[in-house]
C-alpha atoms as a PDB file:
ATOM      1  CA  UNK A   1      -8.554  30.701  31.106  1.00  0.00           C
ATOM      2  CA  UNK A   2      -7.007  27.442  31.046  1.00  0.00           C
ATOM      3  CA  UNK A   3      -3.079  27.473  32.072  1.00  0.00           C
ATOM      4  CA  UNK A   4      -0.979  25.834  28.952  1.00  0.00           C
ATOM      5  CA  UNK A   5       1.413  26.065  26.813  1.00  0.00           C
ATOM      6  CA  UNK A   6       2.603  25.540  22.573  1.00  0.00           C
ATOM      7  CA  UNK A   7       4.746  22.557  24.215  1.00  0.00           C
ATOM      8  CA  UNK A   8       1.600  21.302  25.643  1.00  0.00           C
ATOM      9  CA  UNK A   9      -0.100  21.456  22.538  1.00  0.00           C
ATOM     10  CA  UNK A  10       2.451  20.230  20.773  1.00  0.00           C
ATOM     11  CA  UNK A  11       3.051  16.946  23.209  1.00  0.00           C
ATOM     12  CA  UNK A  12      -0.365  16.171  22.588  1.00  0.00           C
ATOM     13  CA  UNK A  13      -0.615  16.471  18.747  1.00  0.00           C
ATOM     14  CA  UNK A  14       2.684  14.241  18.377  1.00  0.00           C
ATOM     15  CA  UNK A  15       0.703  11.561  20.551  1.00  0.00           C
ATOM     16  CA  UNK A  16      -2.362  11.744  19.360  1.00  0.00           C
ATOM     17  CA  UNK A  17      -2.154  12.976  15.780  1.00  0.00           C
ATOM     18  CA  UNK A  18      -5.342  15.167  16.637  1.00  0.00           C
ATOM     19  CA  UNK A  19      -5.588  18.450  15.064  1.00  0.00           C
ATOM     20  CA  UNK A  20      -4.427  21.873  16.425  1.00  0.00           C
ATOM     21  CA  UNK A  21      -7.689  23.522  17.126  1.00  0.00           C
ATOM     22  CA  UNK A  22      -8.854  19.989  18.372  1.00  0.00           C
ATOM     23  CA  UNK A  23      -6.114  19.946  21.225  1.00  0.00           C
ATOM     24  CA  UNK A  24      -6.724  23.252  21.769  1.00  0.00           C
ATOM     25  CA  UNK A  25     -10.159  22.863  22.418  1.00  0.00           C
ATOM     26  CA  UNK A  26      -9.812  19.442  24.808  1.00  0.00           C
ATOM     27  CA  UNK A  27      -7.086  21.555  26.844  1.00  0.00           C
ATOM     28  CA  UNK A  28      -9.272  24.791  27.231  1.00  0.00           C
ATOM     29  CA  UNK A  29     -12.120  21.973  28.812  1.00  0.00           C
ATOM     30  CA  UNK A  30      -9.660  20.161  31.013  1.00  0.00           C
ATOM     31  CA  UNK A  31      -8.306  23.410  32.036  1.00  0.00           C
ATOM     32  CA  UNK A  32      -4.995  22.682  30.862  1.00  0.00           C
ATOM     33  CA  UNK A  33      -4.953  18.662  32.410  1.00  0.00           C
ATOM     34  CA  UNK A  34      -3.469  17.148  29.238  1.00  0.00           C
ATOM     35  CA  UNK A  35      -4.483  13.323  30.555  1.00  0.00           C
ATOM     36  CA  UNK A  36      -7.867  15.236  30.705  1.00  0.00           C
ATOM     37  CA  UNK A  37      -7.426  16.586  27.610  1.00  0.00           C
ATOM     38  CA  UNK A  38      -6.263  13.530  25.747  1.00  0.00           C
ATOM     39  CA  UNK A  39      -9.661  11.826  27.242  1.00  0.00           C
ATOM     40  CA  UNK A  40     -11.533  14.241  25.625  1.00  0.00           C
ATOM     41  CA  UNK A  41     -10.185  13.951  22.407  1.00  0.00           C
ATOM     42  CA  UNK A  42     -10.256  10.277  22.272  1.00  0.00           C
ATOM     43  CA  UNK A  43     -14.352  10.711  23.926  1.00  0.00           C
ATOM     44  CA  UNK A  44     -14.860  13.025  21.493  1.00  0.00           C
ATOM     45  CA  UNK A  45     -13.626  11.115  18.538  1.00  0.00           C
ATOM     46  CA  UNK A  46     -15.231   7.963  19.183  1.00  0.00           C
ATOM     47  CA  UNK A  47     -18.475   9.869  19.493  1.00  0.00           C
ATOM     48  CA  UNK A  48     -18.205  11.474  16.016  1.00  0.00           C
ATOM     49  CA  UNK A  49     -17.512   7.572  14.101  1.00  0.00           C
ATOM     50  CA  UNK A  50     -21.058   7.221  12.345  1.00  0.00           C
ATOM     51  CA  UNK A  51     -20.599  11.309  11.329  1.00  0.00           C
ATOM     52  CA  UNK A  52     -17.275  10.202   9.631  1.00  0.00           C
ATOM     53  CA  UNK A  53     -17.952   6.775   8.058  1.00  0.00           C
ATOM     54  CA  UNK A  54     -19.789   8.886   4.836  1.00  0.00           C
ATOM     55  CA  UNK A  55     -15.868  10.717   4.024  1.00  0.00           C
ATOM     56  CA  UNK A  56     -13.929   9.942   1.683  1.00  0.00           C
ATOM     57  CA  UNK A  57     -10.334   8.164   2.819  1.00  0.00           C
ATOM     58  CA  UNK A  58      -8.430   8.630  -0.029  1.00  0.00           C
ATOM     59  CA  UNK A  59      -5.028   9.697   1.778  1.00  0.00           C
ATOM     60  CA  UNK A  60      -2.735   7.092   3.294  1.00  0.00           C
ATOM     61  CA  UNK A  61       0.596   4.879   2.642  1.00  0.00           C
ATOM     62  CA  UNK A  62       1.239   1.500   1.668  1.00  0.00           C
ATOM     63  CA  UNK A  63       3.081  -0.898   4.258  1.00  0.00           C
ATOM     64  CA  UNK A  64       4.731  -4.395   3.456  1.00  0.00           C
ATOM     65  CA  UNK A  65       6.391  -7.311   5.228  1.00  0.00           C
ATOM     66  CA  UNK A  66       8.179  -9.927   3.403  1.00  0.00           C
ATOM     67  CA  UNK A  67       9.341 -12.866   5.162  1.00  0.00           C
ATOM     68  CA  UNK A  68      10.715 -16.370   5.213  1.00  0.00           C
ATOM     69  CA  UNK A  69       7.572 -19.512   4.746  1.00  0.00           C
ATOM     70  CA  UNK A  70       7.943 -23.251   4.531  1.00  0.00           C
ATOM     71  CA  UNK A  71       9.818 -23.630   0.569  1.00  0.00           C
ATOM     72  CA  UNK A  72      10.095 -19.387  -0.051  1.00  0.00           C
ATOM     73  CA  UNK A  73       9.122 -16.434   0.900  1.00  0.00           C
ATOM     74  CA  UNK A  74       5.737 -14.510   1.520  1.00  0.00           C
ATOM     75  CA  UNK A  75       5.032 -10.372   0.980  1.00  0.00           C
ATOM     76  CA  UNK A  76       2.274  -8.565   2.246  1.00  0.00           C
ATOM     77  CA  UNK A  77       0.824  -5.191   1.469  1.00  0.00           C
ATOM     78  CA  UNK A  78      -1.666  -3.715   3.421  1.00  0.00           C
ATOM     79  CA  UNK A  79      -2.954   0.291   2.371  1.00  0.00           C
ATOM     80  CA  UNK A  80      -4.182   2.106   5.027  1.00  0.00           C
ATOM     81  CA  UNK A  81      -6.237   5.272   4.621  1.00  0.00           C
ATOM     82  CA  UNK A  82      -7.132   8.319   5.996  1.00  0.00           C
ATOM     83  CA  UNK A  83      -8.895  11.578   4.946  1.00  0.00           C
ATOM     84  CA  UNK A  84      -5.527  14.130   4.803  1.00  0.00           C
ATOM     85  CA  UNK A  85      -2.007  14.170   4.377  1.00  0.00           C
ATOM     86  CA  UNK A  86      -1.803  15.979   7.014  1.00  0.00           C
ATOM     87  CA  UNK A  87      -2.359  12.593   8.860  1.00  0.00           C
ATOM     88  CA  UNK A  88      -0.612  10.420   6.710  1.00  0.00           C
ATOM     89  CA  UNK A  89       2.289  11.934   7.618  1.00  0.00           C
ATOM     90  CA  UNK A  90       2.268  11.315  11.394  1.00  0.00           C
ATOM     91  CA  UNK A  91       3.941   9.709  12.930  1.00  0.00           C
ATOM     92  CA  UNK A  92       1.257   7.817  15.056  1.00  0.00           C
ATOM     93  CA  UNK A  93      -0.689   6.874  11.517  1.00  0.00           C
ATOM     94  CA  UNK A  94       3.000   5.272   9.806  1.00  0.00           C
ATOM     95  CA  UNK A  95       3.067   3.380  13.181  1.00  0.00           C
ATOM     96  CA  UNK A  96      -0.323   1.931  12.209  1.00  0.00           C
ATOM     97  CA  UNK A  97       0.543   1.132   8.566  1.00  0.00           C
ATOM     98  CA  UNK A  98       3.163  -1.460  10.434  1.00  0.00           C
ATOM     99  CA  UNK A  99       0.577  -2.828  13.213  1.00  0.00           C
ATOM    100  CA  UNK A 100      -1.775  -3.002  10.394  1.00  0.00           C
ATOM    101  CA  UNK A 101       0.526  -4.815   8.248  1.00  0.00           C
ATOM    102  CA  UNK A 102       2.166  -7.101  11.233  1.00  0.00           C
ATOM    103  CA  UNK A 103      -1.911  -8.186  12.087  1.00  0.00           C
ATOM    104  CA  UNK A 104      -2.983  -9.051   8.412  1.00  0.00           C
ATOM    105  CA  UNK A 105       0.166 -11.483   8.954  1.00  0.00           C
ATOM    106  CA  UNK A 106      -0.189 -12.862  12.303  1.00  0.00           C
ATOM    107  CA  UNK A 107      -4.062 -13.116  11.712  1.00  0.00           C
ATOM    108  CA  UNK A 108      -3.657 -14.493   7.911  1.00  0.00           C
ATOM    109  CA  UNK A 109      -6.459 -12.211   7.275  1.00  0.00           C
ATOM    110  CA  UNK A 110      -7.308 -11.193   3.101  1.00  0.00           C
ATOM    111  CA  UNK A 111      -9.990  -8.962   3.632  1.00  0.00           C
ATOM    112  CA  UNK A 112     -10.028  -5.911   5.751  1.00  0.00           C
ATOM    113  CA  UNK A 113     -13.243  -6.800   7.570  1.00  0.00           C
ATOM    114  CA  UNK A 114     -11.082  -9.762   8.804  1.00  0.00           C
ATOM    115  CA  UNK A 115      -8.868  -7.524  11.033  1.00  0.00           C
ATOM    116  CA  UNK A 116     -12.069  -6.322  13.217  1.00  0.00           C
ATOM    117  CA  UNK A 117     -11.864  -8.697  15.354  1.00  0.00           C
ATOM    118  CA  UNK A 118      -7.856  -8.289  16.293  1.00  0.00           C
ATOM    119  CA  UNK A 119      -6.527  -5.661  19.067  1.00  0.00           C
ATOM    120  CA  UNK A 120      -5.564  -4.117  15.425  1.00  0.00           C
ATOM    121  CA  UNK A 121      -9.385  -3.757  14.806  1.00  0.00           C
ATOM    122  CA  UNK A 122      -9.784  -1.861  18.638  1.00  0.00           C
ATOM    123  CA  UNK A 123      -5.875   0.247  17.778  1.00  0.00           C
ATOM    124  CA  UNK A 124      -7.391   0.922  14.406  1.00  0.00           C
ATOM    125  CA  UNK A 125     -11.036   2.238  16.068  1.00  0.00           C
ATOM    126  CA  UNK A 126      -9.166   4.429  18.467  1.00  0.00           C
ATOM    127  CA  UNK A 127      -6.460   5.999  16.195  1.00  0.00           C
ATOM    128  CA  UNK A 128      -9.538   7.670  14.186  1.00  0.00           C
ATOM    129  CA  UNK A 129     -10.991   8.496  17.470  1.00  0.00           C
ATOM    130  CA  UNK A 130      -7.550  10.278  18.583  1.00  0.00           C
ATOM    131  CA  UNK A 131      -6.793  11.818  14.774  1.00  0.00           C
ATOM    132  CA  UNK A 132     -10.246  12.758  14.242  1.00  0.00           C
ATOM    133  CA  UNK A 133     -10.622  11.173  10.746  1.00  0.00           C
ATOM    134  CA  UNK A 134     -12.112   8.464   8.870  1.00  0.00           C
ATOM    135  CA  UNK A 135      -9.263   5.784   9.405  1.00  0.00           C
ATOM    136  CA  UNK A 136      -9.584   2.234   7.384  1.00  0.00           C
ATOM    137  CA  UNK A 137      -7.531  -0.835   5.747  1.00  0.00           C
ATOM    138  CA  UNK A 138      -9.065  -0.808   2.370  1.00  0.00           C
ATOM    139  CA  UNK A 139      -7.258  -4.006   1.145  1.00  0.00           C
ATOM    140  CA  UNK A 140      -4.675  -6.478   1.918  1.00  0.00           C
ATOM    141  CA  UNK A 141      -2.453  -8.295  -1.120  1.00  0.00           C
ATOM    142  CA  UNK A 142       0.001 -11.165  -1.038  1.00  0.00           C
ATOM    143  CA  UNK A 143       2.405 -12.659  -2.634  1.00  0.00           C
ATOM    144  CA  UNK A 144       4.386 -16.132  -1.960  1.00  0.00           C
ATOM    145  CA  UNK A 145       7.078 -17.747  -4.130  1.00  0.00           C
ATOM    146  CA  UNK A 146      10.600 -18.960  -3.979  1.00  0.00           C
ATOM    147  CA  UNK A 147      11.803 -15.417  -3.347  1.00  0.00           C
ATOM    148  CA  UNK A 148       9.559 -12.244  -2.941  1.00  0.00           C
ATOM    149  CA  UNK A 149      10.691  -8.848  -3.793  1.00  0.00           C
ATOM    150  CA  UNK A 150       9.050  -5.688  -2.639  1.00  0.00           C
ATOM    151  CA  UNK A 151       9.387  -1.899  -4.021  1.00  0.00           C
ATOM    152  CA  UNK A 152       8.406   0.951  -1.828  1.00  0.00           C
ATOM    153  CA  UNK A 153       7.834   4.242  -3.814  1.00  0.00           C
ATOM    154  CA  UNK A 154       7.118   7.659  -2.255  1.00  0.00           C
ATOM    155  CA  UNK A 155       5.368  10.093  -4.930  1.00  0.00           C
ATOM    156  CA  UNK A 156       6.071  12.994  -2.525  1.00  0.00           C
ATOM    157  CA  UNK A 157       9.181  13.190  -0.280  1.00  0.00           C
ATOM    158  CA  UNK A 158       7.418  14.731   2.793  1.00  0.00           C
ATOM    159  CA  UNK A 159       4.645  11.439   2.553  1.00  0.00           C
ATOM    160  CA  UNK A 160       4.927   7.450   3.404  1.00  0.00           C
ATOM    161  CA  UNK A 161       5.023   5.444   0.367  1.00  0.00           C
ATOM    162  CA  UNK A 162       2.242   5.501  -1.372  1.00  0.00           C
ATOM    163  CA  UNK A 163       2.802   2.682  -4.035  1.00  0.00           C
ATOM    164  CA  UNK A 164       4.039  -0.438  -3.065  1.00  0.00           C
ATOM    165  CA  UNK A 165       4.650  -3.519  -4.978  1.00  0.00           C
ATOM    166  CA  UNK A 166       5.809  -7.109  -4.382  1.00  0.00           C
ATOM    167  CA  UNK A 167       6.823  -9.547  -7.029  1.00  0.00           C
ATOM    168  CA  UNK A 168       7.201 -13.297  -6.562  1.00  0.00           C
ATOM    169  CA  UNK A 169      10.280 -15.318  -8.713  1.00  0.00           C
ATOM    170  CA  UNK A 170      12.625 -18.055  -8.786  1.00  0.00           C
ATOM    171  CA  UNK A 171      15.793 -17.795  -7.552  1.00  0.00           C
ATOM    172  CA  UNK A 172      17.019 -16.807 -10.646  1.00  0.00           C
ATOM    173  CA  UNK A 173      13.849 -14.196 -11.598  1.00  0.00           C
ATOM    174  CA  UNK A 174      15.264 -12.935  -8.342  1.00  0.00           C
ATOM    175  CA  UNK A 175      18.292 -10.779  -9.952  1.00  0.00           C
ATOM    176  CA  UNK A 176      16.283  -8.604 -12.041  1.00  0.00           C
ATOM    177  CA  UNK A 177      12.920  -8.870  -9.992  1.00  0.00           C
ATOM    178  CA  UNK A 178      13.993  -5.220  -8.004  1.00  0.00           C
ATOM    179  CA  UNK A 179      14.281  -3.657 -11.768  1.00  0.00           C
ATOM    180  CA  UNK A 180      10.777  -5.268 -12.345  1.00  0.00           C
ATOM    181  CA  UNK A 181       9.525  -3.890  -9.471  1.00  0.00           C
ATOM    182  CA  UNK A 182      10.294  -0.551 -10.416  1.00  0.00           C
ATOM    183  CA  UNK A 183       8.932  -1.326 -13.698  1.00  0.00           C
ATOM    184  CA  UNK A 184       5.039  -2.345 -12.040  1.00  0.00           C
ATOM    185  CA  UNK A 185       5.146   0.871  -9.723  1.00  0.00           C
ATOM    186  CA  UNK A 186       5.592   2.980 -12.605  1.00  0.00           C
ATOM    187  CA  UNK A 187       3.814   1.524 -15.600  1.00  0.00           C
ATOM    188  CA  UNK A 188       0.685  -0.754 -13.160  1.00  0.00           C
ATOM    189  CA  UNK A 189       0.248  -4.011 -15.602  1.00  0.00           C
ATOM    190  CA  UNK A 190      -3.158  -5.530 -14.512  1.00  0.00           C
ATOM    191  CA  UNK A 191      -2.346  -8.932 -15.391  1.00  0.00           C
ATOM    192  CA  UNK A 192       0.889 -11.189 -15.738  1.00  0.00           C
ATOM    193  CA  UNK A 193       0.503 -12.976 -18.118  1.00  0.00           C
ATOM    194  CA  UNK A 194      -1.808 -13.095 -21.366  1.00  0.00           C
ATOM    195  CA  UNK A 195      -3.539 -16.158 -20.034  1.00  0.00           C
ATOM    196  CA  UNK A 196      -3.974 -14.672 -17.097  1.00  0.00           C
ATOM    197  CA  UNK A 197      -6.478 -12.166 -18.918  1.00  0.00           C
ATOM    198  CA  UNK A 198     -10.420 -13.410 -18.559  1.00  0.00           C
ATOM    199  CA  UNK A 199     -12.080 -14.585 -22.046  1.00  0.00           C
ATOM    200  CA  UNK A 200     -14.651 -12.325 -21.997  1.00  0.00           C
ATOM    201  CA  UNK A 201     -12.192  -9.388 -21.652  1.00  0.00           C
ATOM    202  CA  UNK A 202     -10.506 -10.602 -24.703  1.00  0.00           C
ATOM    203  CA  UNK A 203     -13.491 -11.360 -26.850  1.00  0.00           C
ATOM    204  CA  UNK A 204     -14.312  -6.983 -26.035  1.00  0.00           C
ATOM    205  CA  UNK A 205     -10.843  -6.030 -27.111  1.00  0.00           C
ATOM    206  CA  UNK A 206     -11.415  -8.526 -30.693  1.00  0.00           C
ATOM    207  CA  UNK A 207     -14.988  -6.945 -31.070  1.00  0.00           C
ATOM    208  CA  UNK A 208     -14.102  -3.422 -30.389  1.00  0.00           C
ATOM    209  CA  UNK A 209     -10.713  -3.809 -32.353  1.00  0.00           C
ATOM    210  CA  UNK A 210     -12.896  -5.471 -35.307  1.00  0.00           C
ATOM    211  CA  UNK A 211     -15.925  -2.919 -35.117  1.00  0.00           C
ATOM    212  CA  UNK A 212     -13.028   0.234 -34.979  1.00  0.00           C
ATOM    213  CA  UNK A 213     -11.523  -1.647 -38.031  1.00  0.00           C
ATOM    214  CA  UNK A 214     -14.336  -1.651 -40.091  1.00  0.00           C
ATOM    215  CA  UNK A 215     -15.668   1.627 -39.367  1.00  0.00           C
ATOM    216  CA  UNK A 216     -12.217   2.832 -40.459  1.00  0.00           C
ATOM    217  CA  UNK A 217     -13.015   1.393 -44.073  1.00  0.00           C
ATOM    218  CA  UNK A 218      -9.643  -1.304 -43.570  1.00  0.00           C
ATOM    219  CA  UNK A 219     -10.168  -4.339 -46.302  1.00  0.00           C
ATOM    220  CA  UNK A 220     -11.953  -6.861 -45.485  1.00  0.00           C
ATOM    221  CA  UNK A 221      -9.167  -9.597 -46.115  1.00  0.00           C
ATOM    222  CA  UNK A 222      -6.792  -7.244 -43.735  1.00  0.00           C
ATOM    223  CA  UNK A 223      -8.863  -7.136 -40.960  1.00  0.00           C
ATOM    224  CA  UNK A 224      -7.737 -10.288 -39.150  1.00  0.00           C
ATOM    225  CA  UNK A 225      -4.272  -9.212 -39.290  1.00  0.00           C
ATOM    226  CA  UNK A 226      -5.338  -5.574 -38.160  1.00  0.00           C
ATOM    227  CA  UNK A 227      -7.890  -6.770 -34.925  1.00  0.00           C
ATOM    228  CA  UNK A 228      -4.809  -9.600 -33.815  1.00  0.00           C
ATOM    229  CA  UNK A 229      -2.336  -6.240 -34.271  1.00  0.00           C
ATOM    230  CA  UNK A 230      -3.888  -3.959 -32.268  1.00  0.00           C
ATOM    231  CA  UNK A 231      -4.841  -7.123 -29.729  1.00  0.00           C
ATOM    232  CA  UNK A 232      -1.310  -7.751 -29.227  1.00  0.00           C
ATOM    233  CA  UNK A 233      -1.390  -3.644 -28.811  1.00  0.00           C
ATOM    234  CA  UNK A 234      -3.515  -4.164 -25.567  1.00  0.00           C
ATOM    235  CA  UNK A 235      -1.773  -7.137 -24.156  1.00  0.00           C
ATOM    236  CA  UNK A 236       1.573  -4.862 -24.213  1.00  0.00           C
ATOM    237  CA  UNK A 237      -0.456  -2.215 -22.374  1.00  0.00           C
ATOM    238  CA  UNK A 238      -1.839  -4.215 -19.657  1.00  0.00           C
ATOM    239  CA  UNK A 239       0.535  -7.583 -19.530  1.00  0.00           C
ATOM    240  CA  UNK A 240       3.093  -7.111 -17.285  1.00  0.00           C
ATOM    241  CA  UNK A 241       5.492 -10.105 -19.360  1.00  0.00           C
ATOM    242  CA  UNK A 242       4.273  -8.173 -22.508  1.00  0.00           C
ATOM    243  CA  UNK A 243       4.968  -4.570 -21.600  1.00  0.00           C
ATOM    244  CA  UNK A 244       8.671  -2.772 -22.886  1.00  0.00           C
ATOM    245  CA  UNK A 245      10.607  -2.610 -20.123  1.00  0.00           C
ATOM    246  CA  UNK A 246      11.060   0.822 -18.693  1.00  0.00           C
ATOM    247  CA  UNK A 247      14.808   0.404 -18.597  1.00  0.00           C
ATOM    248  CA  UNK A 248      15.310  -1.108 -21.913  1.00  0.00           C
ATOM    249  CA  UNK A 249      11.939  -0.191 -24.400  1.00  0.00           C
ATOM    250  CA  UNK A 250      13.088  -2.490 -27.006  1.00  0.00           C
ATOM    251  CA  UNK A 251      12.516  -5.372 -24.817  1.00  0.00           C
ATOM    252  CA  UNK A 252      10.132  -6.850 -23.032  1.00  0.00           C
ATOM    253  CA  UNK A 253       9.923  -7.275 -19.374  1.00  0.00           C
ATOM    254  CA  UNK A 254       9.652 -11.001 -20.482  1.00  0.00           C
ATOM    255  CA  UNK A 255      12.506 -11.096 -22.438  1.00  0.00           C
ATOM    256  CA  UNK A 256      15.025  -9.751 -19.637  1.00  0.00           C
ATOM    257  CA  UNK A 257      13.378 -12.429 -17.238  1.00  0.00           C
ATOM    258  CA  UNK A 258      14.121 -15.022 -19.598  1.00  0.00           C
ATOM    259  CA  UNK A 259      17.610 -13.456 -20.195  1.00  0.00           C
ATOM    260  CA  UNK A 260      18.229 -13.729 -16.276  1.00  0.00           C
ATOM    261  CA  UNK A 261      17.290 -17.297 -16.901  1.00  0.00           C
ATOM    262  CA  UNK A 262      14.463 -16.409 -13.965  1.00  0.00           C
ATOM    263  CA  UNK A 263      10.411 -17.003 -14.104  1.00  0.00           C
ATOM    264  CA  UNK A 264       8.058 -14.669 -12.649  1.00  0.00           C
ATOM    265  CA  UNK A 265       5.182 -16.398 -10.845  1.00  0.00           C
ATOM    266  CA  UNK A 266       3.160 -13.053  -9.328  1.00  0.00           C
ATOM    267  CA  UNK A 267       2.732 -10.295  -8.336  1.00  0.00           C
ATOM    268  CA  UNK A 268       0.975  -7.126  -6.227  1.00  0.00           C
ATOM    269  CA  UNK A 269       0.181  -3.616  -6.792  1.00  0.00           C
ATOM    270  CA  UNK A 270      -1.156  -1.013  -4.552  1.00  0.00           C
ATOM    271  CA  UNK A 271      -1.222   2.919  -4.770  1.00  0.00           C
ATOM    272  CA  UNK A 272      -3.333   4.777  -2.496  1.00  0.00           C
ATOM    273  CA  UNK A 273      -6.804   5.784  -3.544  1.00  0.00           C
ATOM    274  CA  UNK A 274      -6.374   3.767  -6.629  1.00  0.00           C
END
């Protein structure tokens, strides 16, 4: 029987983030050589890729960077994902969110598949190999502007953030653009502003709005005034500028931007698995 002990296993998990039975297993084949034993896993891990790329990832965090460009600022979010919270929670995988973060800026990459050929792309490879689950960058966002605010939110206090946020503003947009934050995490506007909405997508909500009308028997001569009411009703729902702020409902987040005497230009929304 191979000669360890729980401190071994327990030195091993921290530096791999591989599972109990896992380290158990590679030590018990090394006969208790934990270099051995941390080959193994990683041998092992590698080996099992292809059998993992059909799982679903939909665990993770959120990591940002903000920092200073030519004329502003620039954020970046990156989500990375794995299969469990057990995972998520490591240490090793948090570590990752920030490499994965700090190469989507040093590489200017916007699409994951844009990281594979970094030393991120080879870290990211052997961290699933080590953890023994399907690990991945599912998306990168950015935002630039005069200033760039970010909002990290953890929906459960044992996890990394799992919703982040970034929003882009003048100087003065700047001084209620934390508040706004808050605001995006919790309520998740699609779009900024009403123009920002495609055509098409409006022409649906009229139709729909119009066909709803009708079929509810409204007058003919109200309906105009009834399908632009319960347009502006949609707007509100998915425009952030349009929305009631969370802190003050009888405004809207426009209105306390333009009360700051601040413009919003952007901004970027991510929650895991969503």
């Amino acid at each position: 029987m191979a000669n360890y002990t729980a401190a071994d296993i327990k030195e091993i998990r921290e530096s791999t983030g591989a599972g109990m039975l896992d380290v158990k297993k590679a030590l018990d084949e090394a006969e208790g050589d934990k270099t051995k034993a941390v080959e193994l896993i990683r041998v092992k891990g590698l080996k099992g890729i292809a059998k993992r790329e059909g799982r679903s990832a939909s665990e993770g965090l959120v990591a940002v960077d903000v920092r200073d460009t030519d004329g502003g600022q620039t954020g970046t979010l990156v989500e990375l994902n794995c299969e469990t919270d057990f995972v998520a929670k490591n240490d090793k995988f948090v570590a990752l969110g920030d490499e994965a973060v700090a190469a989507a800026v040093a590489s200017g990459a916007t699409e994951p598949e844009q990281l594979a050929g970094t030393p991120f792309g080879e870290a990211l490879t052997n961290a699933g190999a080590t953890m023994g689950e399907k690990i991945l960058v599912r998306r990168i966002g950015r935002a630039s502007g005069e200033k760039v605010t970010s909002y990290m939110h953890r929906t459960n206090k044992d996890l990394p953030p799992q919703v982040g946020v970034l929003v882009a503003s003048d100087e003065a947009g700047a001084t209620v653009a934390r508040d706004v934050a808050m605001h995006i995490a919790a309520f998740s506007p699609k779009y900024l502003t009403r123009e920002e909405v495609p055509a098409e997508i409006v022409a649906d909500e009229r139709r729909i709005a119009e066909e709803t009308a009708k079929n509810e028997g409204k007058p003919e001569k109200a309906l105009p005034k009834i399908v632009e009411g319960r347009l502006n009703g949609f707007f509100k729902e998915n425009v952030l500028l349009d929305q009631p702020f969370a802190k003050e409902p009888k405004k809207s987040v426009g209105a306390i931007v333009q009360e700051a005497g601040g413009t919003l230009t952007g901004f970027v929304r991510f929650r895991v698995g969503n």
